[in-house]
C-alpha atoms as a PDB file:
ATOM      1  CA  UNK A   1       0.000   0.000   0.000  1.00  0.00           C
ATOM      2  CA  UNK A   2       1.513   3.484  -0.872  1.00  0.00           C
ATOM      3  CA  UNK A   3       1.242   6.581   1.445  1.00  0.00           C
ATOM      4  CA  UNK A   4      -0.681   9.415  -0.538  1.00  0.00           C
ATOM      5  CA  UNK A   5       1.289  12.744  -1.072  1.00  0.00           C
ATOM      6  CA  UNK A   6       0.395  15.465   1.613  1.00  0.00           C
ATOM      7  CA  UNK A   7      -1.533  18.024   0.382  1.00  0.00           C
ATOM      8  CA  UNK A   8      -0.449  21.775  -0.446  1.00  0.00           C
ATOM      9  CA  UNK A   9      -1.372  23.064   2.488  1.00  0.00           C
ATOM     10  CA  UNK A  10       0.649  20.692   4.737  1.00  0.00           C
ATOM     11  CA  UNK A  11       4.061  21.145   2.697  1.00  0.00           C
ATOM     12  CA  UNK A  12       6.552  23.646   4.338  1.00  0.00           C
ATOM     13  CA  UNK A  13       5.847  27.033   2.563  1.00  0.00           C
ATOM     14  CA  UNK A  14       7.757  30.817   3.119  1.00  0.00           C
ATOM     15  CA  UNK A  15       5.637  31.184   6.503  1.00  0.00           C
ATOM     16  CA  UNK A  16       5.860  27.801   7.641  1.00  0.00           C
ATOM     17  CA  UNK A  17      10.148  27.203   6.980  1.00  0.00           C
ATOM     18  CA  UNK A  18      10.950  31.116   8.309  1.00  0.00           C
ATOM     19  CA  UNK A  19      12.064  32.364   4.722  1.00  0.00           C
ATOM     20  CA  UNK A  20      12.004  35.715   3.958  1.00  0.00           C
ATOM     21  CA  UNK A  21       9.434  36.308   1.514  1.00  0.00           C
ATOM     22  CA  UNK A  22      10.826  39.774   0.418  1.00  0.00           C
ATOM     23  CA  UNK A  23      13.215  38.386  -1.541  1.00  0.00           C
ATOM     24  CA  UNK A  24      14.371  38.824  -5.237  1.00  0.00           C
ATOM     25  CA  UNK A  25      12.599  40.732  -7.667  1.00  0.00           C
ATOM     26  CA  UNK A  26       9.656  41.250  -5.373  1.00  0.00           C
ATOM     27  CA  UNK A  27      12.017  42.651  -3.142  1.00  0.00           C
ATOM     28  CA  UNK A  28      13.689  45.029  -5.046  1.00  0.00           C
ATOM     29  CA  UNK A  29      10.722  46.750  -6.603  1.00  0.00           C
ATOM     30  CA  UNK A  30       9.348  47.207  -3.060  1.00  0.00           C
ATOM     31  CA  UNK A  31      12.700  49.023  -2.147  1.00  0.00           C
ATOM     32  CA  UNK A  32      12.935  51.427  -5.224  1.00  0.00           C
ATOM     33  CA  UNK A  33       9.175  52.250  -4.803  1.00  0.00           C
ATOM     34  CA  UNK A  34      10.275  53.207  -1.097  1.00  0.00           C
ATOM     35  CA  UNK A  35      13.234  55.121  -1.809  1.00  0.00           C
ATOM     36  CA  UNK A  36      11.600  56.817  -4.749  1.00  0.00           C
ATOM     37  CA  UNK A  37       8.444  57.511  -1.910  1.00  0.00           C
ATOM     38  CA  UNK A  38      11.308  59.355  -0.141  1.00  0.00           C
ATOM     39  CA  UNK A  39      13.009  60.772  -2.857  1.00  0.00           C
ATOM     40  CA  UNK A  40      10.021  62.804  -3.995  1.00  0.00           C
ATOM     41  CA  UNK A  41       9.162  63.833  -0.172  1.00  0.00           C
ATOM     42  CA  UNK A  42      12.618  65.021  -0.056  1.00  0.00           C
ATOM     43  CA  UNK A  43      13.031  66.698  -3.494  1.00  0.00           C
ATOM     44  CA  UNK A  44      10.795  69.712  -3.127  1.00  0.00           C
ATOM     45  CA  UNK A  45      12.267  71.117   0.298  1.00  0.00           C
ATOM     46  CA  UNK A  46      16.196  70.516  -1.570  1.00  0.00           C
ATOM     47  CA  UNK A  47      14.822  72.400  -4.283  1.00  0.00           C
ATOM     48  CA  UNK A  48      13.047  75.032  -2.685  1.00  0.00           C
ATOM     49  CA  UNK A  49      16.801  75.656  -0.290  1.00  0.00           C
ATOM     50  CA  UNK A  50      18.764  75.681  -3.368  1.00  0.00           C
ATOM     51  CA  UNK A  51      16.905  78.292  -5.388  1.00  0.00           C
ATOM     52  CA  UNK A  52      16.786  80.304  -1.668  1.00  0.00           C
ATOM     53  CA  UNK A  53      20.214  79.763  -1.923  1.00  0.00           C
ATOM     54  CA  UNK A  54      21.096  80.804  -5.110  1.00  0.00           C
ATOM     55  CA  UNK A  55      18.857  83.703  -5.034  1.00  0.00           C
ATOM     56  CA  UNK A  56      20.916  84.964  -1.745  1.00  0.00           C
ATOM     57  CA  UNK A  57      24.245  84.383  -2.998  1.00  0.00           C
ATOM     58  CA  UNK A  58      23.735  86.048  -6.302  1.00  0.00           C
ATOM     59  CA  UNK A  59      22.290  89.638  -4.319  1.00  0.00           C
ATOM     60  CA  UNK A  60      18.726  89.063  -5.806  1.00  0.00           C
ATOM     61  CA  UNK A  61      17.608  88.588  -1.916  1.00  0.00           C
ATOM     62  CA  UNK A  62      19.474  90.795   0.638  1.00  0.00           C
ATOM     63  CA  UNK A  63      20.238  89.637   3.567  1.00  0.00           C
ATOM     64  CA  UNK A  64      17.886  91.655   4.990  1.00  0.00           C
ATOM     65  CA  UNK A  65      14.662  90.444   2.883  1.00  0.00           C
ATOM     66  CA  UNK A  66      15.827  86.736   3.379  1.00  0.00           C
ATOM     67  CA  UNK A  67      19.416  85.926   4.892  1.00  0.00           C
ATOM     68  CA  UNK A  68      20.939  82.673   3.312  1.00  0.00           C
ATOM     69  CA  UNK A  69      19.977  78.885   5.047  1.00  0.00           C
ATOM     70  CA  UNK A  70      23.530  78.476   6.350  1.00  0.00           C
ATOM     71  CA  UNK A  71      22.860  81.613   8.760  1.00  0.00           C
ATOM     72  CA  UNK A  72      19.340  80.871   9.456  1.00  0.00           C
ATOM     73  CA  UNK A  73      19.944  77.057  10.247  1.00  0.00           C
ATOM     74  CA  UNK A  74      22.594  78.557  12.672  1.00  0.00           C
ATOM     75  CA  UNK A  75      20.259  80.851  14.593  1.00  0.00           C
ATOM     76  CA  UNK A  76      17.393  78.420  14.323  1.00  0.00           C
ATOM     77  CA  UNK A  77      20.627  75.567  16.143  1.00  0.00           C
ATOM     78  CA  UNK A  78      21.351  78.617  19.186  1.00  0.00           C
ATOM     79  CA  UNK A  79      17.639  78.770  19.488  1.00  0.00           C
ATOM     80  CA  UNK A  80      17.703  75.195  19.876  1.00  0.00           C
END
């Protein structure tokens, strides 16, 4: 008499052995959809300080109107 073969659900899967199921492709396309989540989070403030900057260092802004981010992240650090 032969033993029948156990049925899908019984065989070790990713949950059931402790694999990581994150890995491979899968993986990877969750990680650049994360950093690219963060990357466009991130883009408009860096964009927004580097025209401030360039605005300040070229005179269009005194420093009066709008001092540049390297002096007002130093007052905003004493405040701190």
């Amino acid at each position: 008499m032969s033993v029948p073969p156990p049925a899908a659900s019984m065989l070790p899967g990713p949950a059931q052995s402790g694999a990581v199921p994150e890995r491979g492709v899968a993986g990877s396309r969750r990680l650049r959809g994360a950093l690219g989540w963060v990357a466009m989070r991130v883009y408009p403030v860096v964009l927004i300080v580097g025209v401030w900057q360039l605005l300040t260092a070229s005179g269009a802004l005194t420093p009066f109107v709008l001092p540049p981010p390297p002096r007002v992240l130093e007052r905003a650090l004493l405040l701190l």
